[in-house]
PDB file of N, CA and C in Angstrom:
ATOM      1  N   UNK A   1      65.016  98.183  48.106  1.00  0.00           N
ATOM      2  CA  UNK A   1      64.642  98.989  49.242  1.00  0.00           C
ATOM      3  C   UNK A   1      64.249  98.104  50.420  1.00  0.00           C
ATOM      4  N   UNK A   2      63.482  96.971  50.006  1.00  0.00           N
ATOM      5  CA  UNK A   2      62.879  96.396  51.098  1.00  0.00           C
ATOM      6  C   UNK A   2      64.162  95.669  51.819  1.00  0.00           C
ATOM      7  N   UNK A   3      65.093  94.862  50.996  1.00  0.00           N
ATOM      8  CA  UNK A   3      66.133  94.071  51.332  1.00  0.00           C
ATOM      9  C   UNK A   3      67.359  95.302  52.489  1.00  0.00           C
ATOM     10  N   UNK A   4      67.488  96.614  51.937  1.00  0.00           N
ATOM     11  CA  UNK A   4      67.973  97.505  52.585  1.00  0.00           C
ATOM     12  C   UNK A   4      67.572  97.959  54.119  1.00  0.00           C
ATOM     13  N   UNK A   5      65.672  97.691  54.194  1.00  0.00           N
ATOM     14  CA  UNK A   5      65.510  98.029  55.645  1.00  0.00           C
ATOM     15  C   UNK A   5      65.129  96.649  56.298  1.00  0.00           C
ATOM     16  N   UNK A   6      65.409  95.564  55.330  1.00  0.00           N
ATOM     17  CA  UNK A   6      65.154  94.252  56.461  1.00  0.00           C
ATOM     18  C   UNK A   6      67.389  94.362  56.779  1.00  0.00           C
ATOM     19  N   UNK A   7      67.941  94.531  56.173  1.00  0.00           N
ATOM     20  CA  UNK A   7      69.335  94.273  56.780  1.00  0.00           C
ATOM     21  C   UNK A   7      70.109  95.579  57.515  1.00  0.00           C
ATOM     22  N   UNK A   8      69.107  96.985  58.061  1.00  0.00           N
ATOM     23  CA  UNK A   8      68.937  97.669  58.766  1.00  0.00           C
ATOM     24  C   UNK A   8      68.468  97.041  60.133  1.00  0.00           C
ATOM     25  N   UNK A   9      67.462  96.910  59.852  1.00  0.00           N
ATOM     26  CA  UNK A   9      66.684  96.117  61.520  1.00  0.00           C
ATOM     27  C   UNK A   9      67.692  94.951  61.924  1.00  0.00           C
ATOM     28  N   UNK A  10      68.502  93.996  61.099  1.00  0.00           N
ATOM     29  CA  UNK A  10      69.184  92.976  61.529  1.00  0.00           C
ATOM     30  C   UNK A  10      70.635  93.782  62.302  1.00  0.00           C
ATOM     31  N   UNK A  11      71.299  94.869  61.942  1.00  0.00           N
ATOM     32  CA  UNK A  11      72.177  95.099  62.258  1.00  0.00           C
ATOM     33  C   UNK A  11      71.414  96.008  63.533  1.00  0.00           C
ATOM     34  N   UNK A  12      70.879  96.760  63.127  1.00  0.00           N
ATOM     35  CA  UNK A  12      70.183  97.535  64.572  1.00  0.00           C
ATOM     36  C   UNK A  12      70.043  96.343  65.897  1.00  0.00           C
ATOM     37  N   UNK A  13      69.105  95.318  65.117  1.00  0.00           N
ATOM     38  CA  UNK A  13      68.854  94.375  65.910  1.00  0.00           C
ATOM     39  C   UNK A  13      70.584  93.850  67.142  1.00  0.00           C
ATOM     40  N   UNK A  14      71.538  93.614  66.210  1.00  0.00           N
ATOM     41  CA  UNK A  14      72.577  93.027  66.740  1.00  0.00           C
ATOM     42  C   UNK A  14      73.173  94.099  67.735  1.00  0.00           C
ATOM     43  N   UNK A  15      73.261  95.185  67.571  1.00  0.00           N
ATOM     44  CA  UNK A  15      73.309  95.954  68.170  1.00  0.00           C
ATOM     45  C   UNK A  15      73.093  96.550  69.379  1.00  0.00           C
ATOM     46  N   UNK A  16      71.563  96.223  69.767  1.00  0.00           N
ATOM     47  CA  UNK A  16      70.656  95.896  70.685  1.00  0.00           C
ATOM     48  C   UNK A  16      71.381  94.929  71.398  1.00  0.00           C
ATOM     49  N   UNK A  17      72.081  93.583  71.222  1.00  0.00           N
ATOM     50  CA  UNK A  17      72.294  92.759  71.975  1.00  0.00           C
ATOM     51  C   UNK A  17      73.982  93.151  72.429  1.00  0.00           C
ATOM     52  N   UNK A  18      74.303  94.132  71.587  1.00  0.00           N
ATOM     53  CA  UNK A  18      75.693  94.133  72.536  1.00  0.00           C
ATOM     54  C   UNK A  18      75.711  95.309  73.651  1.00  0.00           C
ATOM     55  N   UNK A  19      74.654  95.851  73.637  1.00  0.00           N
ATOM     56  CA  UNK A  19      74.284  96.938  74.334  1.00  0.00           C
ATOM     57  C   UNK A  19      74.465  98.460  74.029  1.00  0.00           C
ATOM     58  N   UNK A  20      73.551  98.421  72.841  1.00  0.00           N
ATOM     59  CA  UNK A  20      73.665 100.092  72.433  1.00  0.00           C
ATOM     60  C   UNK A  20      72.270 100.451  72.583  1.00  0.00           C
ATOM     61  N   UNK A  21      72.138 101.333  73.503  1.00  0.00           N
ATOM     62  CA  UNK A  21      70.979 102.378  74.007  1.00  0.00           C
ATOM     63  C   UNK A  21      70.939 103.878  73.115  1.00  0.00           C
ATOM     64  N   UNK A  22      70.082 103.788  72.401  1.00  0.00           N
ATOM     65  CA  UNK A  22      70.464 105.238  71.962  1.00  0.00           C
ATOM     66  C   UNK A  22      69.982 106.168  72.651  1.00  0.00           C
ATOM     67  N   UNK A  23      69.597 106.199  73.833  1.00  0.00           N
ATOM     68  CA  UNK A  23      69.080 107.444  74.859  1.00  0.00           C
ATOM     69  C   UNK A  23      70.445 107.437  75.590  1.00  0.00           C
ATOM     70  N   UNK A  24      71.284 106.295  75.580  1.00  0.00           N
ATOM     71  CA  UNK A  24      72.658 107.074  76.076  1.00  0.00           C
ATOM     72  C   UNK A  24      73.835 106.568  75.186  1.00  0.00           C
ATOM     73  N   UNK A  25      73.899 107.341  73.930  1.00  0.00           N
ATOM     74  CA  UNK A  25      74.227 107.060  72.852  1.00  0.00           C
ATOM     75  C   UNK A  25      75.722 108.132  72.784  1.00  0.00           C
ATOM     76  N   UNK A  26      75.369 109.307  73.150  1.00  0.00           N
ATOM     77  CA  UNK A  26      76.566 110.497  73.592  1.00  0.00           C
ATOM     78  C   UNK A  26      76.550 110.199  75.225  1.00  0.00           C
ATOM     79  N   UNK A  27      78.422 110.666  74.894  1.00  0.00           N
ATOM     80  CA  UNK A  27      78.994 110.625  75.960  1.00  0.00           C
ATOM     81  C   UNK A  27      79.219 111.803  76.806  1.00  0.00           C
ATOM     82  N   UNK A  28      78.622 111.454  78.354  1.00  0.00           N
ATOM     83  CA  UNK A  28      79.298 112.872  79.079  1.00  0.00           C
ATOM     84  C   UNK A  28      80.630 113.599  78.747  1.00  0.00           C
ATOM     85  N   UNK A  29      80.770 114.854  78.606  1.00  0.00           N
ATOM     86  CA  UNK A  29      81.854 115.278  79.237  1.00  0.00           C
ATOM     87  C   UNK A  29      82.290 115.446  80.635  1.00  0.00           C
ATOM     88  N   UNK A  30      83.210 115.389  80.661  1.00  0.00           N
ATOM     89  CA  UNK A  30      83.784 115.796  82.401  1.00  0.00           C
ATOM     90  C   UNK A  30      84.835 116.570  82.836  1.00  0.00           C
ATOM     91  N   UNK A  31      85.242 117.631  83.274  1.00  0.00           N
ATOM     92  CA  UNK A  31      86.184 118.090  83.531  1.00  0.00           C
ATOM     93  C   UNK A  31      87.638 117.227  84.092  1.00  0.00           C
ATOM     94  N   UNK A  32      88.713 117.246  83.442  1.00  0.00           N
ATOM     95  CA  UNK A  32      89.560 116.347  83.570  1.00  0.00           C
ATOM     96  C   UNK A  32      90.235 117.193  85.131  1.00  0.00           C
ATOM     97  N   UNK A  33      90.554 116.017  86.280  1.00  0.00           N
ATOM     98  CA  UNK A  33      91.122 116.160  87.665  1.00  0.00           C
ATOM     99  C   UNK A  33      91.652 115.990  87.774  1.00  0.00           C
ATOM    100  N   UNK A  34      92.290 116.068  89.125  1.00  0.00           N
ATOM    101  CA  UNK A  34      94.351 116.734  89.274  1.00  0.00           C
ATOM    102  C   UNK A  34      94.826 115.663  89.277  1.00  0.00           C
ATOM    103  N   UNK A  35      94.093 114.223  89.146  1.00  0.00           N
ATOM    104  CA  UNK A  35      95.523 112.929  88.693  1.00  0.00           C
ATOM    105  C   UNK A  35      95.282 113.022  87.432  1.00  0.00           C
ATOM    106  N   UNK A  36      94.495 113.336  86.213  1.00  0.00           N
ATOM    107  CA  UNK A  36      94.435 113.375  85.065  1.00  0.00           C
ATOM    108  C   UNK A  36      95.458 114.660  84.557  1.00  0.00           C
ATOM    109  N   UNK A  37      95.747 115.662  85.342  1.00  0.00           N
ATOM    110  CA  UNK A  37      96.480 116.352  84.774  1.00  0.00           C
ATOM    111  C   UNK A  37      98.168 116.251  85.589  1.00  0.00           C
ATOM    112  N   UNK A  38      98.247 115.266  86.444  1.00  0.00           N
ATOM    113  CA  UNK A  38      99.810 114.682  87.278  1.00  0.00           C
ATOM    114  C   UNK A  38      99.800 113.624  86.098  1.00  0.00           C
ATOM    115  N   UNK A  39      98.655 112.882  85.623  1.00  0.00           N
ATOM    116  CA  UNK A  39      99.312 112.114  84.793  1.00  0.00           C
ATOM    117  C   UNK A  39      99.669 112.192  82.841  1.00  0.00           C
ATOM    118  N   UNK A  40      99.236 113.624  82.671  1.00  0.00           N
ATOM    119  CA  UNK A  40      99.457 114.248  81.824  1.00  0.00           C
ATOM    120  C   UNK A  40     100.780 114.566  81.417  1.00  0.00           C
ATOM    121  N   UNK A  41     101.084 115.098  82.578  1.00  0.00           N
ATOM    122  CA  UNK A  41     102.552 116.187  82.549  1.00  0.00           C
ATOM    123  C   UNK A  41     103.630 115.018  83.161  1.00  0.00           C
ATOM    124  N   UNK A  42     103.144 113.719  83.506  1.00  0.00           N
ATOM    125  CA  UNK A  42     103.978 112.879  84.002  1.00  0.00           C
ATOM    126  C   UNK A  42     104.351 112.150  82.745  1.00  0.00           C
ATOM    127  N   UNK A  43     103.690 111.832  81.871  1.00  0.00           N
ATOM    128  CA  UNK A  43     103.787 111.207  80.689  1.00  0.00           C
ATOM    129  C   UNK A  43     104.830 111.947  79.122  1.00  0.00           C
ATOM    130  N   UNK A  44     104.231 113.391  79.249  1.00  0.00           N
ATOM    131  CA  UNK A  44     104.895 114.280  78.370  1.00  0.00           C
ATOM    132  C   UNK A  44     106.435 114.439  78.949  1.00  0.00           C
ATOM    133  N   UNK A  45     106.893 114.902  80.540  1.00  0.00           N
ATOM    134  CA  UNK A  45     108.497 114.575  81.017  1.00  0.00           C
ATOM    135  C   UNK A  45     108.784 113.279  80.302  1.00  0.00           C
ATOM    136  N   UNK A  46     108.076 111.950  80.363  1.00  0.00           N
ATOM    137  CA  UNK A  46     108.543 110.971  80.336  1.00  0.00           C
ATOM    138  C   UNK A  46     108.764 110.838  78.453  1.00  0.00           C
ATOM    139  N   UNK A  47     108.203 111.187  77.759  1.00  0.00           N
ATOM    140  CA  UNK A  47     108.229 110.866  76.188  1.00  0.00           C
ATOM    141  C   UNK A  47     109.150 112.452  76.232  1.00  0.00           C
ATOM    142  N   UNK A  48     109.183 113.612  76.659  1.00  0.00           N
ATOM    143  CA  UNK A  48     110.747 114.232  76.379  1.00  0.00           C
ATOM    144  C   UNK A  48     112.052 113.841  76.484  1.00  0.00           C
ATOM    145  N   UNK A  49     112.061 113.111  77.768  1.00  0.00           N
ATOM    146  CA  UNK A  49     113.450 112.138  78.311  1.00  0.00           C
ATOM    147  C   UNK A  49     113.459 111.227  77.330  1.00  0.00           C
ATOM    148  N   UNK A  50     112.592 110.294  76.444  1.00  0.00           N
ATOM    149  CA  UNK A  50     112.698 109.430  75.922  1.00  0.00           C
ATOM    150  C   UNK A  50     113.385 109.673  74.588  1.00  0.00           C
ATOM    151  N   UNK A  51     112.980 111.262  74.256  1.00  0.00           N
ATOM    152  CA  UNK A  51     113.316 111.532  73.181  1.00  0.00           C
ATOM    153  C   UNK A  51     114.204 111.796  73.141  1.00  0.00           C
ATOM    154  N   UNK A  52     115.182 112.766  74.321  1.00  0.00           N
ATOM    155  CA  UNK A  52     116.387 113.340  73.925  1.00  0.00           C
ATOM    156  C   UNK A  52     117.397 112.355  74.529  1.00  0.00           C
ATOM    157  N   UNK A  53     117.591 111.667  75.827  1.00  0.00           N
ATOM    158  CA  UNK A  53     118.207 110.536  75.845  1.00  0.00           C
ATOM    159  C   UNK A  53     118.458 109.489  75.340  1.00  0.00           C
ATOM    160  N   UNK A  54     119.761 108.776  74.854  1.00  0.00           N
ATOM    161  CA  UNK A  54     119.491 107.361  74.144  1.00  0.00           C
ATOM    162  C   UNK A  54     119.707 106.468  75.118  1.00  0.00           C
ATOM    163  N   UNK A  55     118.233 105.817  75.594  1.00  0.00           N
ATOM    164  CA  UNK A  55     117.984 104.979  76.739  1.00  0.00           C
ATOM    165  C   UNK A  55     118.831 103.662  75.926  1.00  0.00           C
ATOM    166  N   UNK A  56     118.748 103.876  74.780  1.00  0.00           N
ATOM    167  CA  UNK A  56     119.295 101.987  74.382  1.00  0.00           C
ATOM    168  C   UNK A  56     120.608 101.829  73.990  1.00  0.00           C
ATOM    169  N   UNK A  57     121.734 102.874  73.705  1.00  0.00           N
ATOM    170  CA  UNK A  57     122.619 103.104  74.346  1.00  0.00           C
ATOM    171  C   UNK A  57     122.775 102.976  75.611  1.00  0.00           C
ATOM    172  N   UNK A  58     122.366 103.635  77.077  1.00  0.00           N
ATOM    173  CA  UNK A  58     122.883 103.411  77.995  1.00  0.00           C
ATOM    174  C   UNK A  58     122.532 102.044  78.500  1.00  0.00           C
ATOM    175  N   UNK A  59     121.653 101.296  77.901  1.00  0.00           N
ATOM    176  CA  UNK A  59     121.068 100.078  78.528  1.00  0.00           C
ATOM    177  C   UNK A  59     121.931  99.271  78.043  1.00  0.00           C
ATOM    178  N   UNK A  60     122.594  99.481  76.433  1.00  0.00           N
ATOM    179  CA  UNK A  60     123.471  98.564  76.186  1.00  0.00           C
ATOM    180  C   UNK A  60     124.890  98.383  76.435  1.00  0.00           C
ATOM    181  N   UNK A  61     125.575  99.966  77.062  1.00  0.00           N
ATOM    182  CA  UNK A  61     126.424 100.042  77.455  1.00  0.00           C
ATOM    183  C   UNK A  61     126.760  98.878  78.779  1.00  0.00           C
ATOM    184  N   UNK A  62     125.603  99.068  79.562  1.00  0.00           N
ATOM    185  CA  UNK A  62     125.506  98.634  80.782  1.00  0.00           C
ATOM    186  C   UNK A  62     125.901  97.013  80.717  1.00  0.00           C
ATOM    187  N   UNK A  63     125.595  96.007  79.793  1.00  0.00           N
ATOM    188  CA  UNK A  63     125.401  94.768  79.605  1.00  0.00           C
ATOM    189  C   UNK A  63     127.148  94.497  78.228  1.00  0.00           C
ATOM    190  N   UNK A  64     127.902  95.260  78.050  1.00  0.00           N
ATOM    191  CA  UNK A  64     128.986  95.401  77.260  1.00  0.00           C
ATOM    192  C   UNK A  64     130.102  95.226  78.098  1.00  0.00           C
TER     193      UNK A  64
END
């Protein structure tokens, strides 16, 4: 038991030095904003195109 809360305090301890506050331990939420949702819907076009096109076909055509 004792060996259990002296290698508690050491890791707590280390902890402390990389900077963990537990009064701000949880993270805000935030309502996500209109470049978070341009870059949402910019990303999902981009992994649909990726999917249904064969980009490595046409890339290799190109160099053939």
């Amino acid at each position: 038991m004792l060996r259990s809360i002296d290698r508690a305090q050491v890791v707590y301890e280390s902890m402390e030095l990389r900077g963990f506050d537990p009064d701000t331990f949880f993270i805000k939420k935030e309502k996500a904003g209109k470049k978070s949702w341009i870059y949402f819907w910019l990303m999902l076009i981009l992994l649909i195109i990726l999917r249904f096109v064969p980009i490595f076909e046409i890339i290799g055509g190109v160099f053939i």
